[in-house]
Protein backbone atom coordinates (compact mmCIF):
# COMPACT_ATOMS: atom_id res chain seq x y z
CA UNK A 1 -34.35 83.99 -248.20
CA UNK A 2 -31.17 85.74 -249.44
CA UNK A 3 -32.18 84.64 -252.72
CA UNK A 4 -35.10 86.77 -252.60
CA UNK A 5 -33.53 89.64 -251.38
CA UNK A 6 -35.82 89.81 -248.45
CA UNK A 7 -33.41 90.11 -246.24
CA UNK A 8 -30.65 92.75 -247.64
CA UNK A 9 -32.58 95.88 -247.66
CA UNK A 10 -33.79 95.09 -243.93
CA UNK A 11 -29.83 94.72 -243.38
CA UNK A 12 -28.43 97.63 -245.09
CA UNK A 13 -31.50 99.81 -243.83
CA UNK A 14 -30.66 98.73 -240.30
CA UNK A 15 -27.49 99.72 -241.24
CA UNK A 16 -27.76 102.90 -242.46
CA UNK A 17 -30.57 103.12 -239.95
CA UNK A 18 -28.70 102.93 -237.30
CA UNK A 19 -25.50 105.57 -238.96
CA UNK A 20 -28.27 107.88 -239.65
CA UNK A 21 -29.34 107.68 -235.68
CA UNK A 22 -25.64 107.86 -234.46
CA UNK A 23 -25.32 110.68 -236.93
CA UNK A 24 -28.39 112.78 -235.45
CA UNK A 25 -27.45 111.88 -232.22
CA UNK A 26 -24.18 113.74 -232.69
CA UNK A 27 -25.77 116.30 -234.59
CA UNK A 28 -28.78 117.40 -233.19
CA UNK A 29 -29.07 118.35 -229.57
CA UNK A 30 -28.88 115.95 -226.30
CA UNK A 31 -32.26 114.22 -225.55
CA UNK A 32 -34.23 114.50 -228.91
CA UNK A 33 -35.24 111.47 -231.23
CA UNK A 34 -34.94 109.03 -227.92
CA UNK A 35 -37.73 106.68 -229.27
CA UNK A 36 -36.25 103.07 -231.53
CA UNK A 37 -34.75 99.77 -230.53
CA UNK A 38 -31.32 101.10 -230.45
CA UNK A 39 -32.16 103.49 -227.79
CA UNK A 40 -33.61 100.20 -225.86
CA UNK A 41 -30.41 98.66 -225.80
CA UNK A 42 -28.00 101.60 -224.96
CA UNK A 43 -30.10 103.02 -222.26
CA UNK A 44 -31.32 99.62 -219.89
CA UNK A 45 -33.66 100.02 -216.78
CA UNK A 46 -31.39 101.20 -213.89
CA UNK A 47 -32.49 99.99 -209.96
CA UNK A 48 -32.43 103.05 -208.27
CA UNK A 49 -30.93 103.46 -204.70
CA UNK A 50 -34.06 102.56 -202.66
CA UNK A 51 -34.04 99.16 -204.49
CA UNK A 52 -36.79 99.30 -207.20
CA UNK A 53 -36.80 99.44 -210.76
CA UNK A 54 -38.18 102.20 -213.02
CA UNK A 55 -41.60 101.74 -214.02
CA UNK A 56 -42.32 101.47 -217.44
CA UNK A 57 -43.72 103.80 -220.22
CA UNK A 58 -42.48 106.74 -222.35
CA UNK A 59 -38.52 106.87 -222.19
CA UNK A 60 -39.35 110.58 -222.32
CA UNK A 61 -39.73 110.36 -218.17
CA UNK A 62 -36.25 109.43 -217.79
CA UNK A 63 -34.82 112.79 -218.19
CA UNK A 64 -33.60 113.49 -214.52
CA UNK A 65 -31.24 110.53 -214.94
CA UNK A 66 -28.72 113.24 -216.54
CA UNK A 67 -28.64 114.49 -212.80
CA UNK A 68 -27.11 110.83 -211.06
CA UNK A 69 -24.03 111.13 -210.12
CA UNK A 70 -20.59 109.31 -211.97
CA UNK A 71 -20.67 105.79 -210.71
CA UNK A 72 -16.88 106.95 -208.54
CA UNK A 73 -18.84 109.60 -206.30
CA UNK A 74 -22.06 107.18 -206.02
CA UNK A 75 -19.58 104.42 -204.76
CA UNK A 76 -18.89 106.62 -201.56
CA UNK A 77 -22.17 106.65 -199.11
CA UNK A 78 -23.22 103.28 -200.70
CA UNK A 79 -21.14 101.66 -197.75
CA UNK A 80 -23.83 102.29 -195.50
CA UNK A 81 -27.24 101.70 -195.44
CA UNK A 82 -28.78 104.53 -197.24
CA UNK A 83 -31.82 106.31 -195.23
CA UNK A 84 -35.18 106.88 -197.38
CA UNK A 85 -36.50 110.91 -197.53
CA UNK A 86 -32.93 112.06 -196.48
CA UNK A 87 -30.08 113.46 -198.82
CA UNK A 88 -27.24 112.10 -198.76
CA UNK A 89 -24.84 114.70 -198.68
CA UNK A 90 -26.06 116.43 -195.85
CA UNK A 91 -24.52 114.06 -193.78
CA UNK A 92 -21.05 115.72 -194.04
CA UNK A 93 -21.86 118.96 -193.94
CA UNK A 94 -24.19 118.36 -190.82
CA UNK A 95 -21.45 116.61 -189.28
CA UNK A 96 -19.24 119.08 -189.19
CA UNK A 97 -21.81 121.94 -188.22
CA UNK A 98 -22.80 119.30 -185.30
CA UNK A 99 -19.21 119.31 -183.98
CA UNK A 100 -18.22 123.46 -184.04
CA UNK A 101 -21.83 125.40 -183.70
CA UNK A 102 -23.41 122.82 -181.98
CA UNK A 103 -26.54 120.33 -183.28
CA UNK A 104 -29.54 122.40 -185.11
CA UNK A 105 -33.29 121.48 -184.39
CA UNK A 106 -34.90 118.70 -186.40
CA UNK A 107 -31.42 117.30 -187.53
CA UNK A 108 -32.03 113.78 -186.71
CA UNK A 109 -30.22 111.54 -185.22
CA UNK A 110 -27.83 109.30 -187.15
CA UNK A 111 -26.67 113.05 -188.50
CA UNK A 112 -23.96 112.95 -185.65
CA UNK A 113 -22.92 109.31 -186.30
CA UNK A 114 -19.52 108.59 -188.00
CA UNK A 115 -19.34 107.24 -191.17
CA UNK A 116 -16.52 105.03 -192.97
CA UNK A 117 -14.10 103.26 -191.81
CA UNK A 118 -11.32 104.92 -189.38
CA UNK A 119 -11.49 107.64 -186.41
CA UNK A 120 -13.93 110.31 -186.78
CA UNK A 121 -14.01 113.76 -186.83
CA UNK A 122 -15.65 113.79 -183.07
CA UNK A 123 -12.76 111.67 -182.26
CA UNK A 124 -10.45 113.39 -183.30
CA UNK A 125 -11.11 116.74 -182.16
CA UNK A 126 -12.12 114.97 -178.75
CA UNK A 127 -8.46 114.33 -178.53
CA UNK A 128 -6.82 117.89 -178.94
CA UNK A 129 -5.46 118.72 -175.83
CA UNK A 130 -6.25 122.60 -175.56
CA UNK A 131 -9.97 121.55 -175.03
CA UNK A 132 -9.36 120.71 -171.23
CA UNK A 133 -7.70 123.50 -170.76
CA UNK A 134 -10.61 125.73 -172.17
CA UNK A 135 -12.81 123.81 -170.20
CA UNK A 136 -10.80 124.36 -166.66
CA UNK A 137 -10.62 128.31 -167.55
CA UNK A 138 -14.21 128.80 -168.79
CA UNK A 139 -14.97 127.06 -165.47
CA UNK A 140 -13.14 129.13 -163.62
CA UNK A 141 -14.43 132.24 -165.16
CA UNK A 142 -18.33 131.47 -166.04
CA UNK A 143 -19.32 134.04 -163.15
CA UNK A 144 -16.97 136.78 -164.78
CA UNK A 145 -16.89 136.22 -168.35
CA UNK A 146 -19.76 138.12 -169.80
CA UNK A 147 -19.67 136.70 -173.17
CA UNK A 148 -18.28 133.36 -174.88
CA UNK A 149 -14.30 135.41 -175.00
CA UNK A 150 -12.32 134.77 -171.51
CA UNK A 151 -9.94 137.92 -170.72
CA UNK A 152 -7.12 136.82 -169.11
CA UNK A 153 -6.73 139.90 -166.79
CA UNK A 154 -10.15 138.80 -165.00
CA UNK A 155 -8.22 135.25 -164.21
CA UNK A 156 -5.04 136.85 -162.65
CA UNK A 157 -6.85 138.87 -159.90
CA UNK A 158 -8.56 136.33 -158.96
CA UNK A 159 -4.72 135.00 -157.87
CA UNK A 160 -3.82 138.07 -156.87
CA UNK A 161 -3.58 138.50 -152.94
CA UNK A 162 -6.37 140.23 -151.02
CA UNK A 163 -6.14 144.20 -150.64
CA UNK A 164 -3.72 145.90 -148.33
CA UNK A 165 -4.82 148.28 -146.12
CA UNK A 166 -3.09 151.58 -146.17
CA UNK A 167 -4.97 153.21 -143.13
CA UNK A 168 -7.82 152.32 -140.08
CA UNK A 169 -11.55 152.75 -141.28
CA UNK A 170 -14.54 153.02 -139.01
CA UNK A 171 -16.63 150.07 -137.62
CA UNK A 172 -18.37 152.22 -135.25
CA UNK A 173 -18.32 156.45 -135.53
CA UNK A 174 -18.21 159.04 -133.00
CA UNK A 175 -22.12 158.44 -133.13
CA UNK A 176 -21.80 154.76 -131.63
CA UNK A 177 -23.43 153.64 -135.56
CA UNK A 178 -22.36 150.72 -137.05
CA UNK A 179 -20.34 151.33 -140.49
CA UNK A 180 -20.43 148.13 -143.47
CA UNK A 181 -17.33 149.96 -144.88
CA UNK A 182 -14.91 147.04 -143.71
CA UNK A 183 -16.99 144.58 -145.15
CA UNK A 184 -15.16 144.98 -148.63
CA UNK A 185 -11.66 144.12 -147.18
CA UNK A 186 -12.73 140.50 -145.16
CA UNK A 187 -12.74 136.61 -147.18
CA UNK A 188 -14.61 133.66 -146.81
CA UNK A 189 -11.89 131.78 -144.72
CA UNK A 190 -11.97 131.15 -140.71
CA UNK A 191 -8.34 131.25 -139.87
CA UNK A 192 -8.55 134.43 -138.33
CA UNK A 193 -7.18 136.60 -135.15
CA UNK A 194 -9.37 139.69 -133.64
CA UNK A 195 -7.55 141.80 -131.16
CA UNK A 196 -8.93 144.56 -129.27
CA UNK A 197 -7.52 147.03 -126.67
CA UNK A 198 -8.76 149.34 -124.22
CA UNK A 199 -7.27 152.22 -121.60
CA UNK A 200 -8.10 155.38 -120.09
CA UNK A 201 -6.88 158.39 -122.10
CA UNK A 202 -2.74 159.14 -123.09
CA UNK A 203 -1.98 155.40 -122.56
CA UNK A 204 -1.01 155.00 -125.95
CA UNK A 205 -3.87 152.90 -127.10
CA UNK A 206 -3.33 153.32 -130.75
CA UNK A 207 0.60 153.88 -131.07
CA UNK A 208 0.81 150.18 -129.39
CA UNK A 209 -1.95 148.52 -131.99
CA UNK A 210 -0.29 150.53 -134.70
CA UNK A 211 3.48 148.63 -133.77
CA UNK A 212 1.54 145.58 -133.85
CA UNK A 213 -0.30 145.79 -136.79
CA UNK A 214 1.49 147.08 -139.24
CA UNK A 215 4.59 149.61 -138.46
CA UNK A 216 7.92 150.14 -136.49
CA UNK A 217 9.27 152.06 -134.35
CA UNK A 218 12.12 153.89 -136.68
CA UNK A 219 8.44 155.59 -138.88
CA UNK A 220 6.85 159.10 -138.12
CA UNK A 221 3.99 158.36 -135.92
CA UNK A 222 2.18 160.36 -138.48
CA UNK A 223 1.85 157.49 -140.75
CA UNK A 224 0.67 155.39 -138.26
CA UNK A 225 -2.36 153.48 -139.34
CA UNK A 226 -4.07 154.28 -135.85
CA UNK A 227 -3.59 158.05 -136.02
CA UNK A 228 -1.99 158.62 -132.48
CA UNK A 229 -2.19 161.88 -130.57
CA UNK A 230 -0.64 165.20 -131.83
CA UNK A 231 1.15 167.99 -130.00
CA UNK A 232 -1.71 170.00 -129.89
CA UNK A 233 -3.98 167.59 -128.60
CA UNK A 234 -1.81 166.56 -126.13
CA UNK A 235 -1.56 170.02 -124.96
CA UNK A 236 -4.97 170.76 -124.93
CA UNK A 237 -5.89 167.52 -123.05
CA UNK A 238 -7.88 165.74 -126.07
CA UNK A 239 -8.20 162.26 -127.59
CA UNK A 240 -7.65 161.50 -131.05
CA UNK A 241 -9.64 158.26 -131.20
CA UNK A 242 -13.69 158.24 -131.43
CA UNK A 243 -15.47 155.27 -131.74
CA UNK A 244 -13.82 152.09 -132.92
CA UNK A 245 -11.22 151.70 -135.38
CA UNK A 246 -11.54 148.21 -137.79
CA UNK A 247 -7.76 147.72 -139.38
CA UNK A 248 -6.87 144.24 -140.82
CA UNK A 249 -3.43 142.82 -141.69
CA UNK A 250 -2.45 140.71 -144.54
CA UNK A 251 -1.91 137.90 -142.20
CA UNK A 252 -5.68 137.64 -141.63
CA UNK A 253 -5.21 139.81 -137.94
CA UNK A 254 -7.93 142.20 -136.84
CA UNK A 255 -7.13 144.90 -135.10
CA UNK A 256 -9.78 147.15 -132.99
CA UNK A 257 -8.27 150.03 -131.46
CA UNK A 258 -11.86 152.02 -129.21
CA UNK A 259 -11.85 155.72 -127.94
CA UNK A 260 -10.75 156.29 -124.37
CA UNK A 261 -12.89 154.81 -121.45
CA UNK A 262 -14.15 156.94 -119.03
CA UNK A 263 -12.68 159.44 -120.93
CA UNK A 264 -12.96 163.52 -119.60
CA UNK A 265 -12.01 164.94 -122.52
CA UNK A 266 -15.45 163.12 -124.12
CA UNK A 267 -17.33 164.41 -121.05
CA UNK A 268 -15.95 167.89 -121.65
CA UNK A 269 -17.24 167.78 -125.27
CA UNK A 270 -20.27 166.75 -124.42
CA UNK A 271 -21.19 169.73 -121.75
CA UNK A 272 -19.52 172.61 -123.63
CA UNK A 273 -20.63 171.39 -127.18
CA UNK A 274 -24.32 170.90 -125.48
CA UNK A 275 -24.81 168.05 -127.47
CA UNK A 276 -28.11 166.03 -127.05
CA UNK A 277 -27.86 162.98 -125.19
CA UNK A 278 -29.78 159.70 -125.78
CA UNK A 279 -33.29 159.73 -124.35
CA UNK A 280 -32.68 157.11 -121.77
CA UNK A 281 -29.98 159.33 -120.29
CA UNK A 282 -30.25 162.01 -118.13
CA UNK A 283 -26.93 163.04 -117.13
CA UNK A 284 -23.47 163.46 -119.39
CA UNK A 285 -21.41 161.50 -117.35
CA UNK A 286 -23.65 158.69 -117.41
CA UNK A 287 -23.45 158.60 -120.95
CA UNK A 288 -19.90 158.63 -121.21
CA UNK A 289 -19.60 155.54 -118.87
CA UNK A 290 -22.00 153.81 -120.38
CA UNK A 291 -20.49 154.30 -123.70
CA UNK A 292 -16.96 152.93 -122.20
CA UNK A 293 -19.03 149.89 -120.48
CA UNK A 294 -20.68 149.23 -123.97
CA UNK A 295 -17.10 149.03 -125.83
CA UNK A 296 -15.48 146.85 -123.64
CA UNK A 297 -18.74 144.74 -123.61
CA UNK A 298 -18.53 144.40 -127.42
CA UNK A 299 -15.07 143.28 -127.21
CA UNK A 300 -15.23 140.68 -124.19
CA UNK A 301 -18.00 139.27 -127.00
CA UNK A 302 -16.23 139.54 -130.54
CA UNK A 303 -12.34 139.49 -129.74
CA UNK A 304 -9.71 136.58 -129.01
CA UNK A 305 -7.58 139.02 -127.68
CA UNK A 306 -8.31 142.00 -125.59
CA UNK A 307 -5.18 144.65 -124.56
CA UNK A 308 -5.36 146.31 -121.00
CA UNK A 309 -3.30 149.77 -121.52
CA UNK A 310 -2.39 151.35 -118.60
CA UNK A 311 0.54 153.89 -118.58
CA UNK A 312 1.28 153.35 -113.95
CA UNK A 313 0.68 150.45 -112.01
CA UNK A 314 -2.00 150.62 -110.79
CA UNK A 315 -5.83 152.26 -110.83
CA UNK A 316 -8.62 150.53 -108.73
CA UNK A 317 -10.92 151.86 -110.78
CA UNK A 318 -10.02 150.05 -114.00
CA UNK A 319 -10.30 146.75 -112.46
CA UNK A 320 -13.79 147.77 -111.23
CA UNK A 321 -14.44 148.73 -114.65
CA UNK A 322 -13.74 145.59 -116.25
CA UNK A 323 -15.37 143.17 -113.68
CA UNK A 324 -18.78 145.58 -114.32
CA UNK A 325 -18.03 144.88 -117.77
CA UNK A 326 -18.21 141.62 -117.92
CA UNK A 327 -20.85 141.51 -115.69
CA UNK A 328 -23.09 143.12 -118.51
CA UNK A 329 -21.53 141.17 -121.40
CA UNK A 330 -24.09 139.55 -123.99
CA UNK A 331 -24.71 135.80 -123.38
CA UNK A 332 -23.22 133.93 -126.44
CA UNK A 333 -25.83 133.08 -128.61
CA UNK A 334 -26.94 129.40 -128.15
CA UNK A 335 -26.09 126.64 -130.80
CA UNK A 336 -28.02 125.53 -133.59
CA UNK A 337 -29.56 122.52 -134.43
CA UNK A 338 -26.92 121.65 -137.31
CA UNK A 339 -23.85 122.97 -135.80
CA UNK A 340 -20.65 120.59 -135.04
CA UNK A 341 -19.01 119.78 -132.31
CA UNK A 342 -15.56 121.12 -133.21
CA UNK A 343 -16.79 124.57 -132.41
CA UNK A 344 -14.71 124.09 -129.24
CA UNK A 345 -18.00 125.83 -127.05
CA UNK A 346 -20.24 123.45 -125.08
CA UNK A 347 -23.69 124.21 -124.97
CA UNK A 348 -24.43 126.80 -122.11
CA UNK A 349 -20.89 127.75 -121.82
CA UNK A 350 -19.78 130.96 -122.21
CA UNK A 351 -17.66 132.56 -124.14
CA UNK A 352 -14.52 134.81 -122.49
CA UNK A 353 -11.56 135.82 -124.30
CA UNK A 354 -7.87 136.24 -122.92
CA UNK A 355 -6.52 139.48 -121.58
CA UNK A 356 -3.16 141.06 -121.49
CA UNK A 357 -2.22 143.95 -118.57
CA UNK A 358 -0.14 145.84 -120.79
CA UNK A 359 2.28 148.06 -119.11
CA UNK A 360 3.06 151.02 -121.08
CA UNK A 361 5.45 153.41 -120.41
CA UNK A 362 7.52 151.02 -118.00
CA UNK A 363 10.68 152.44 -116.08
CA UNK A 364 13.49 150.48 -115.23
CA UNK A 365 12.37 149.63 -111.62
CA UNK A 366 9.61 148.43 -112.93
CA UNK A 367 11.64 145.61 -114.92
CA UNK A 368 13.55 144.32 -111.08
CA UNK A 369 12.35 140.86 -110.18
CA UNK A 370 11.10 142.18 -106.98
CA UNK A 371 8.97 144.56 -108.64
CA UNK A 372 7.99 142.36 -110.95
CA UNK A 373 6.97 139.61 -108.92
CA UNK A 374 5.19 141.99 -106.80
CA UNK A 375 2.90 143.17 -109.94
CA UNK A 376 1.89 139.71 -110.97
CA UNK A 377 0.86 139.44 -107.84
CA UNK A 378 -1.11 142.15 -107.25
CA UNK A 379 -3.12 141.71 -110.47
CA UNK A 380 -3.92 137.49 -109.86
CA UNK A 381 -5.35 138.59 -106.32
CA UNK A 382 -7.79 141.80 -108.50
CA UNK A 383 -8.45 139.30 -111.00
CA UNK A 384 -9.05 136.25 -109.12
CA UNK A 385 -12.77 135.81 -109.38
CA UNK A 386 -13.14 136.47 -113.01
CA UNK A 387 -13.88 134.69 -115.89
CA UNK A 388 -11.98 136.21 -118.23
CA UNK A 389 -8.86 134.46 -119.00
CA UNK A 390 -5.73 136.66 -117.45
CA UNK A 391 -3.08 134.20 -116.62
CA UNK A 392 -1.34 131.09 -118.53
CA UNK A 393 -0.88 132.05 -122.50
CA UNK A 394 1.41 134.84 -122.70
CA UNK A 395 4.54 134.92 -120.45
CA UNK A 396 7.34 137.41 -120.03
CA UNK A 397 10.05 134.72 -118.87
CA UNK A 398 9.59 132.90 -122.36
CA UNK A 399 10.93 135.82 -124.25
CA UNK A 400 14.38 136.02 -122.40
CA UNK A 401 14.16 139.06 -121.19
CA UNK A 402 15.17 137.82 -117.78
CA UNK A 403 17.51 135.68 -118.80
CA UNK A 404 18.84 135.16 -114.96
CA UNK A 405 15.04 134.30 -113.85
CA UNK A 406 14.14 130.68 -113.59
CA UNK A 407 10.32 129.48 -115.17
CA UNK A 408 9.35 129.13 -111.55
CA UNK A 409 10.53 132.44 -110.19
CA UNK A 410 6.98 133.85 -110.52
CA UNK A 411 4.28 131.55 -108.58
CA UNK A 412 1.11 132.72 -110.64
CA UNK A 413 2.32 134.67 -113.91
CA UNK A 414 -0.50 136.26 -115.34
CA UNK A 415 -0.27 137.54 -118.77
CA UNK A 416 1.51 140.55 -118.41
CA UNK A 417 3.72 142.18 -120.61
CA UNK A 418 6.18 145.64 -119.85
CA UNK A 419 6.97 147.71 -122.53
CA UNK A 420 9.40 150.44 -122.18
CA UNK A 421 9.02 154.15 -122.81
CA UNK A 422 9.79 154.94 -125.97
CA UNK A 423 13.32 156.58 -126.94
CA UNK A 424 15.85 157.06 -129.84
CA UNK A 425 18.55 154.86 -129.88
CA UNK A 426 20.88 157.49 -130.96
CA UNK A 427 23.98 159.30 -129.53
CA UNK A 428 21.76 160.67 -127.01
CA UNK A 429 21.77 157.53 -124.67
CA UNK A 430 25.53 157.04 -124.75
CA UNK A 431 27.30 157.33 -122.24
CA UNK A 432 29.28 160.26 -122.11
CA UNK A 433 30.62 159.76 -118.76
CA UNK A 434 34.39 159.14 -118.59
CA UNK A 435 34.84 160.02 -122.21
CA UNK A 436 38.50 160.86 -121.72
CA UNK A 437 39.29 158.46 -119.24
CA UNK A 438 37.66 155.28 -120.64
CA UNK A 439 36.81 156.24 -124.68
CA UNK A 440 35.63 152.41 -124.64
CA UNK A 441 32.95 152.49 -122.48
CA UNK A 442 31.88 156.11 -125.55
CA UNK A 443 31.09 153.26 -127.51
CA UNK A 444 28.42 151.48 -125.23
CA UNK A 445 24.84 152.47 -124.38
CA UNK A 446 23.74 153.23 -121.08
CA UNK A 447 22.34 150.62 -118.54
CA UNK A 448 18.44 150.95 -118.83
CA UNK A 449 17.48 147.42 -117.18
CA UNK A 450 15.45 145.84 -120.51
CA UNK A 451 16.50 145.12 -124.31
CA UNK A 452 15.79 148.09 -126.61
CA UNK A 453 11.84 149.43 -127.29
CA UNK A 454 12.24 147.38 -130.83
CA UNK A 455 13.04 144.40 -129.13
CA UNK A 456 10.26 144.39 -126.84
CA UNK A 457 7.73 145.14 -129.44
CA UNK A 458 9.17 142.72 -131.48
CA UNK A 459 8.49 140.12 -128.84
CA UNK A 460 5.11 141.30 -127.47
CA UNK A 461 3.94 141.45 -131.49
CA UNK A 462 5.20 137.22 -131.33
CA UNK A 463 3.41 136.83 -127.70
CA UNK A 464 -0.42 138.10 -129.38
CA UNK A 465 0.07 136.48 -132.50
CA UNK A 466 0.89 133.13 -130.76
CA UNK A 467 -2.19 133.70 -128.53
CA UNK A 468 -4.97 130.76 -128.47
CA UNK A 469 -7.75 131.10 -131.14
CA UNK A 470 -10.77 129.89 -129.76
CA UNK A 471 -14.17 129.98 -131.64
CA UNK A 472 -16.35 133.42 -130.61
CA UNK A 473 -19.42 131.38 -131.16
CA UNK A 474 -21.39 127.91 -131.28
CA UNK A 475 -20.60 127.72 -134.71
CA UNK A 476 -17.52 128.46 -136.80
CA UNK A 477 -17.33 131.22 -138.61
CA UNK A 478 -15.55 133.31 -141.48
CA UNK A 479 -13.79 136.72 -141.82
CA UNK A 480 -17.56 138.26 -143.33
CA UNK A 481 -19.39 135.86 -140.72
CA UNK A 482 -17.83 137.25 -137.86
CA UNK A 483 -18.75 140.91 -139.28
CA UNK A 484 -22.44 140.15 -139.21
CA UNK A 485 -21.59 138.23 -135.83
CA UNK A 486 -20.34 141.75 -134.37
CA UNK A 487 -22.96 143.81 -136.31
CA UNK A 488 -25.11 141.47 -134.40
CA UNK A 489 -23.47 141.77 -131.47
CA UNK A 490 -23.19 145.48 -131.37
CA UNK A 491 -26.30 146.33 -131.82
CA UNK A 492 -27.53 143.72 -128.94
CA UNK A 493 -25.13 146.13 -126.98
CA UNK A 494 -27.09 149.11 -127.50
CA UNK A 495 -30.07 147.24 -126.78
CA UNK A 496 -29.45 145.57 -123.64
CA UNK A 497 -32.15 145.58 -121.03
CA UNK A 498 -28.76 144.74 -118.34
CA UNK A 499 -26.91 147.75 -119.56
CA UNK A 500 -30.40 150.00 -119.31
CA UNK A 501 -31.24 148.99 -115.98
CA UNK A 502 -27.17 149.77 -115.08
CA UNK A 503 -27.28 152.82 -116.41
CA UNK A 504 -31.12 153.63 -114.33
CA UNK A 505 -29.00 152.74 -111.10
CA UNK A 506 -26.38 155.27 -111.61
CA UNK A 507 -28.34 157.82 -111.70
């Protein structure tokens, strides 16, 4: 056959065939003249990714094999198995929207699933250690925050301590209504004190809860937070105190300082002022005892603690008072079906809280042992078929003010406390006696029989502190529970059929 020269030209015109199609193929344009043998060869059937093979006809259909990807990028997601109808690179991108805005509908699944080999993005940012900490203070916050941002101000006073009380505020007005302006300064914890007090008029009700509450002696009474009595109405015969008085330390201790009982200024008021009375009374003076009865029955019911001023020793009357009060005191509400035992109430019991016979305005006799003795005595014998509890948690002996008096000097102490009149302890109550003869004895105060008037408040503010703090109720409650208790309470007062038909009798 290559003698014939059959087979040369179908060489060389291969040959030159196949320079003329390299030639055009660098020459003309990408994609044109694709049909011959040589394009068979160059270009074989590729398996595409789900696993079958192109189908065959016109090489003309194979155009969108210029968009596959270099063999180095196409190496990368071929490690795992490859889901049909799903790109590819979303997977990435998904991933990381997934992780920082959260997963959008209809991405499925396998979207949030880690791919290659090592930790994961999820992992990795599950490991940062500010994301507790974001957690704890969005936490904390979620009822504050209004958006997504946390201000750091709104997480400090929640630390910050409750509000201090610069002044008294009103629980009940001049009226006898009940005021929800103290609500804002109680908390939702029990460990609580309520002390209340009570006296006829000039005692010095409200200068003795002030000293206890929240001032000393060495301030101007007219920054008291009780206001006590000026000049003026002293001279005029007045009281300063209407209603009750709400005033709460930051030591959780509520103090209740009332108006007068059985005050005649009040009466006066009434009859010059001719100021309607209540239907169900007829006469002035029955109103104003019935107010006083309705006080002290609100605070046998809602107090731990109830203060007995009286300025002498001793009036009848008062102790007539308070037996008639008690004797009309609301019935603690009965227990519930879920309440504890640890109320410290049984069921049917009542409840009573302790008194103190405060002697204001003491003299010196009245500190002698004799005298003394004598007192204690008197009030156990007023007070012996009462209730209320007047004798064993608050003791004069304890605070060494007697230091030369034994524990068993007094046979039945009763919790009373003397408290002196007040004074300055100045250059006035010096001696000046002798002043040439002895110049030492210049130097000394004068004998007055007790420990200064900041001593003894000092000592009777540690006695009612220290005082027993037994639950009011069947149940235990907070600083706002035992508002609604006495809002309760107080208006059960006003309300009583007991203290109706009382009143009907005096008349």
């Amino acid at each position: 056959m290559s003698e014939s020269g059959h087979s040369q030209p179908g060489m060389y015109g291969q040959g030159r065939r196949r320079r003329r199609r390299r030639g055009d193929r660098d020459a003309g344009p990408q994609g044109q003249n694709l049909s011959g043998p040589s394009r068979d060869r160059e270009y074989q059937p590729r398996e595409r990714r789900d696993g079958s093979e192109d189908p065959p006809g016109p090489l003309i259909q194979k155009t969108p094999i210029i968009l596959a990807k270099p063999p180095g990028e196409r190496a990368k997601p071929s490690q795992n198995a490859p889901i049909s109808g799903a790109p590819v690179l979303d997977k990435p991108i998904m991933l990381m929207k997934a992780r920082d805005d959260g997963a959008k509908p209809g991405t499925p699944p396998e979207a949030a699933q880690p791919s290659g080999p090592g930790p994961s993005k999820m992992e990795r940012e599950g490991q940062r250690p500010t994301q507790p900490v974001y957690q704890i203070q969005n936490r904390g916050m979620a009822a504050s925050a209004s958006s997504s941002a946390v201000d750091p101000m709104v997480g400090q006073s929640k630390l910050l301590p409750p509000e201090k009380m610069k002044h008294s505020i009103k629980l009940v007005d001049d009226q006898m209504n009940w005021c929800d302006s103290a609500m804002e300064y109680l908390r939702d914890q029990t460990d609580m004190l309520v002390v209340g007090v009570i006296g006829l008029q000039g005692t010095g009700k409200s200068t003795v809860m002030s000293l206890l509450s929240a001032n000393t002696p060495e301030e101007d009474q007219r920054g008291y937070v009780f206001r006590a009595q000026t000049q003026e109405i002293k001279e005029r015969g007045g009281n300063q105190s209407t209603g009750i008085d709400f005033f709460i330390t930051q030591e959780r201790v509520i103090f209740l300082d009332t108006q007068p009982i059985l005050s005649p200024s009040i009466l006066d008021h009434l009859i010059n002022n001719d100021r309607k009375l209540p239907p169900e009374y007829n006469l002035p003076y029955t109103y104003v005892e019935m107010q006083s009865l309705q006080i002290a029955a609100f605070l046998f019911t809602v107090c731990h603690v109830v203060i007995v001023v009286q300025d002498w020793f001793t009036d009848l009357n008062l102790y007539r008072f308070l037996q008639t009060a008690e004797m009309l005191k609301p019935s603690t509400p009965s227990a519930s079906h879920d309440s504890t035992g640890s109320s410290g109430i049984d069921d049917g019991a009542e409840y009573y809280p302790h008194i103190v016979f405060l002697q204001n305005k003491a003299r010196r006799d009245d500190f002698c042992p004799r005298n003394l003795k004598n007192m204690h005595m008197a009030v156990d014998k007023l007070m012996a078929h009462s209730h209320l509890k007047y004798k064993g948690t608050l003791s004069m002996l304890d605070c060494n003010i007697f230091p030369g008096l034994g524990q068993d000097y007094l046979d039945t102490e009763v919790n009373m406390f003397l408290l002196p009149m007040q004074e300055n302890d100045g250059e006035d109550n010096l001696t000046k006696a002798g002043l040439g003869t002895y110049p030492l004895f210049s130097l000394l105060p004068g004998y007055r029989g007790h420990p200064a008037f900041s001593t003894m408040v000092s000592k009777l503010r540690s006695q009612i502190l220290a005082m027993p703090r037994c639950q009011l109720s069947h149940t235990i409650l907070t600083e706002k529970n035992w508002f609604h208790y006495a809002a309760r309470i107080w208006d059960g007062v006003k309300k009583s059929s007991a203290l109706s038909e009382y009143s009907r009798l005096l008349c």
